[in-house]
N, C-alpha and C. Protein backbone atom coordinates (compact mmCIF):
# COMPACT_ATOMS: atom_id res chain seq x y z
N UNK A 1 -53.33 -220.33 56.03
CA UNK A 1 -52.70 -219.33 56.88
C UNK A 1 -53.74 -218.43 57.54
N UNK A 2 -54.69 -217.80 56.89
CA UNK A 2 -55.95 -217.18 57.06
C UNK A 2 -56.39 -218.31 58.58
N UNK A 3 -56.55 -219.28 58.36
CA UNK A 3 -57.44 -219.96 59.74
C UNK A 3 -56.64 -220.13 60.74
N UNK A 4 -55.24 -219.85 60.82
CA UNK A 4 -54.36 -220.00 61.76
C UNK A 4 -54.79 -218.15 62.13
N UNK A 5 -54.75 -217.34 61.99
CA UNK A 5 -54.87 -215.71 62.09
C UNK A 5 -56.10 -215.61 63.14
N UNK A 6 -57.29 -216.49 62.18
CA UNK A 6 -58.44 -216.46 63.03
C UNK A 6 -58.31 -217.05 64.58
N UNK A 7 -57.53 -218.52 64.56
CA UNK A 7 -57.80 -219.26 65.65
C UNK A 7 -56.90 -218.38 66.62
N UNK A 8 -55.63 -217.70 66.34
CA UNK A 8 -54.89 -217.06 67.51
C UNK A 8 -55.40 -215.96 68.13
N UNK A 9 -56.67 -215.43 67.52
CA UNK A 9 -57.52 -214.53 68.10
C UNK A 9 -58.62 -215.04 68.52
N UNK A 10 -59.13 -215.80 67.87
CA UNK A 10 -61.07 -216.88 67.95
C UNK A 10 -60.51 -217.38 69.25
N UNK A 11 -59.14 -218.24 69.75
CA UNK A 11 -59.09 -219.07 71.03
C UNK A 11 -59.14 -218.81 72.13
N UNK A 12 -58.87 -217.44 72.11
CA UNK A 12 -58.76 -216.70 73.53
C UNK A 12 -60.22 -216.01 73.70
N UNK A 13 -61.05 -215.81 73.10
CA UNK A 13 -62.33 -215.03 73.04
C UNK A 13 -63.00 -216.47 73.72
N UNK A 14 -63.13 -217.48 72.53
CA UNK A 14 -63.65 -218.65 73.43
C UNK A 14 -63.44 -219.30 74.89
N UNK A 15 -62.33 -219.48 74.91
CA UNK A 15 -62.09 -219.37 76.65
C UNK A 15 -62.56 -218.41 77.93
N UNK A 16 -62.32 -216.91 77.07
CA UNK A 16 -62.74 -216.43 78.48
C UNK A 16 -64.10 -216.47 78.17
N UNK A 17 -64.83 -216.52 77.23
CA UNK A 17 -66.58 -216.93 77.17
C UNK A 17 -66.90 -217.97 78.60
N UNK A 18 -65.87 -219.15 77.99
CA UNK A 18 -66.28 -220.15 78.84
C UNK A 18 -66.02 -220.05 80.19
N UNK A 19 -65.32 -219.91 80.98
CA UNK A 19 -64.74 -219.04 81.99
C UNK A 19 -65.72 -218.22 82.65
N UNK A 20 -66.22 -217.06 81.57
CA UNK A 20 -67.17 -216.00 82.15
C UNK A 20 -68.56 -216.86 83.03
N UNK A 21 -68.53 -218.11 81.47
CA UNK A 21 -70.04 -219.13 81.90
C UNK A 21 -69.77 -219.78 83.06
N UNK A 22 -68.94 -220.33 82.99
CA UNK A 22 -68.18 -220.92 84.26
C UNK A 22 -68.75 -220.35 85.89
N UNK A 23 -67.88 -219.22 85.50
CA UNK A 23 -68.05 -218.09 86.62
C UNK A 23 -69.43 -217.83 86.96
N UNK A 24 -70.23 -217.55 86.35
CA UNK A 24 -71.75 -217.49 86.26
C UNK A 24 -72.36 -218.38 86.81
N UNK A 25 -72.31 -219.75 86.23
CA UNK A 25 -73.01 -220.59 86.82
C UNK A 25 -72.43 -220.93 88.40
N UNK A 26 -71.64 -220.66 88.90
CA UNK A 26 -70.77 -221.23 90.43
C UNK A 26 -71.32 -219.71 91.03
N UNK A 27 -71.74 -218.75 90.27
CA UNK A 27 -71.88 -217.39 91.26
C UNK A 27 -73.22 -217.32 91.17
N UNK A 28 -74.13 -218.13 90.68
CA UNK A 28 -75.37 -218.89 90.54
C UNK A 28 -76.02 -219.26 92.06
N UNK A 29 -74.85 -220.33 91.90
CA UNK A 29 -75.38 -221.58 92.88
C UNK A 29 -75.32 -221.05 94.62
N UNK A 30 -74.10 -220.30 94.35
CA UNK A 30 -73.61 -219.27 95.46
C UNK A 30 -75.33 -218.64 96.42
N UNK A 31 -75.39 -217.63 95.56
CA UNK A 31 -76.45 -216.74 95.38
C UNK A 31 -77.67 -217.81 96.04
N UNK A 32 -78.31 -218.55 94.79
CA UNK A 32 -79.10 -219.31 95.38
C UNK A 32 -79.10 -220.40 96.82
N UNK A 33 -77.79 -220.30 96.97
CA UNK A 33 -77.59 -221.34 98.53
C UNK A 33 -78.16 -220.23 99.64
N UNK A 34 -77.46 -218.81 99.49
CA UNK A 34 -77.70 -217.90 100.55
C UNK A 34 -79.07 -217.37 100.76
N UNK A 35 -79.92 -217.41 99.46
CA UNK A 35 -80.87 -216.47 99.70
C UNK A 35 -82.05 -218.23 100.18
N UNK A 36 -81.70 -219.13 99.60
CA UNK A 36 -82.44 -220.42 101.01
C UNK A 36 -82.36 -220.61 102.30
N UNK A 37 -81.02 -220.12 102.85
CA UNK A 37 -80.15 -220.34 103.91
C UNK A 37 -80.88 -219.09 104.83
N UNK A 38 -80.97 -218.19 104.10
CA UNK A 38 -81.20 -216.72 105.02
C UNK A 38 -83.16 -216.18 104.60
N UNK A 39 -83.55 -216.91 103.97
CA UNK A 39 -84.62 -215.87 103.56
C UNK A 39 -85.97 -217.02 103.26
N UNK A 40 -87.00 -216.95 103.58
CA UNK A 40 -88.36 -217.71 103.62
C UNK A 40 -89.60 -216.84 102.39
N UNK A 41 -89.86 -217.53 101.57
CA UNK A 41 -90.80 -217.28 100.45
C UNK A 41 -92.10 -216.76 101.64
N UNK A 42 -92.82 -216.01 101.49
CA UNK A 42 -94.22 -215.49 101.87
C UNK A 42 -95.35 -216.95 101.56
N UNK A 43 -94.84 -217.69 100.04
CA UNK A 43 -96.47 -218.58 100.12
C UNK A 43 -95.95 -219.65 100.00
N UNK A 44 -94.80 -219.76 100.38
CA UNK A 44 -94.70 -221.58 101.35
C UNK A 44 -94.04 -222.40 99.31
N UNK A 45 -93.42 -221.79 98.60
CA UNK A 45 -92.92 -222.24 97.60
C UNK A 45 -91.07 -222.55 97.84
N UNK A 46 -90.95 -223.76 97.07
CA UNK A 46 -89.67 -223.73 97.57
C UNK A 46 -88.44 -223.00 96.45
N UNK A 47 -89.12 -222.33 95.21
CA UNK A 47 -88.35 -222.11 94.31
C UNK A 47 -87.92 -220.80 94.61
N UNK A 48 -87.03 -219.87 94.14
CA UNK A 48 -86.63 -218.42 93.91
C UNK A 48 -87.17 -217.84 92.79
N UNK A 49 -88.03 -216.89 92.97
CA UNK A 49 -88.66 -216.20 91.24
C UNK A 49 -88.89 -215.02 91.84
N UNK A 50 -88.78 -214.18 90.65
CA UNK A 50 -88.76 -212.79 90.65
C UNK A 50 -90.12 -212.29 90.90
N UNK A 51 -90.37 -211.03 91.83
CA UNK A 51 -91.65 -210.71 92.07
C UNK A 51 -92.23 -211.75 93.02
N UNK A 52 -91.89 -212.43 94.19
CA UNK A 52 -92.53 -212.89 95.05
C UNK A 52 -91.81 -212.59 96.12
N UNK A 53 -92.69 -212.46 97.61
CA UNK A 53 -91.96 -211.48 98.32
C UNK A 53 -91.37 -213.10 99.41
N UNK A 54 -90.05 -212.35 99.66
CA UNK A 54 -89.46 -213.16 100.91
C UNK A 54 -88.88 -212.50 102.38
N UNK A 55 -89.59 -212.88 103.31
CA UNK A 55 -88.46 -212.32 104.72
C UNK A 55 -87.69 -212.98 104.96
N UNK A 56 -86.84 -212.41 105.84
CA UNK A 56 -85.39 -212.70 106.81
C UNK A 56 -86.18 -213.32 107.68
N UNK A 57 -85.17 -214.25 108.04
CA UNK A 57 -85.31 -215.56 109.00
C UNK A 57 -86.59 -215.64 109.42
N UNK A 58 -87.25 -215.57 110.79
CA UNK A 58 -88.63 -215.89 111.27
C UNK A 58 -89.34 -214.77 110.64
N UNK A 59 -89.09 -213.67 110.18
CA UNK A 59 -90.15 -212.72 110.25
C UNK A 59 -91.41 -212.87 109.62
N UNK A 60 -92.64 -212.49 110.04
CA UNK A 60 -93.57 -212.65 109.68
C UNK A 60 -94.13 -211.65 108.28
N UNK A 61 -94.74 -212.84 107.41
CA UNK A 61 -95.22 -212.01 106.26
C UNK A 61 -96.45 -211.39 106.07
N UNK A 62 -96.72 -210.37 105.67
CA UNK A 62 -97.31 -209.43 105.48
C UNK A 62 -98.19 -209.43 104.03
């Protein structure tokens, strides 16, 4: 009876976990499409990382 108590509370915590991850990873991919689409790395890298500078469309880097 005890593991039935747990799971009607444990099932719903797990879902929206997964959900949240869900959400995360698709607001991820989002993010990363736009800032390729709109924005050019300064040293010619094709990845996104923190602390490297990027401009808007043609602008020239500095």
């Amino acid at each position: 009876k005890s593991h039935n108590i747990i799971m009607k509370y444990l099932g719903p915590i797990i879902a929206l976990s997964l959900l949240c991850i869900i959400i995360g990873f698709i607001s991820t991919f989002f993010i990363t499409s736009y800032v390729h689409s709109h924005y050019t790395p300064c040293d010619g890298s094709s990845g996104i990382y923190s602390g490297k500078n990027y401009v808007k469309g043609g602008a020239t880097c500095h």
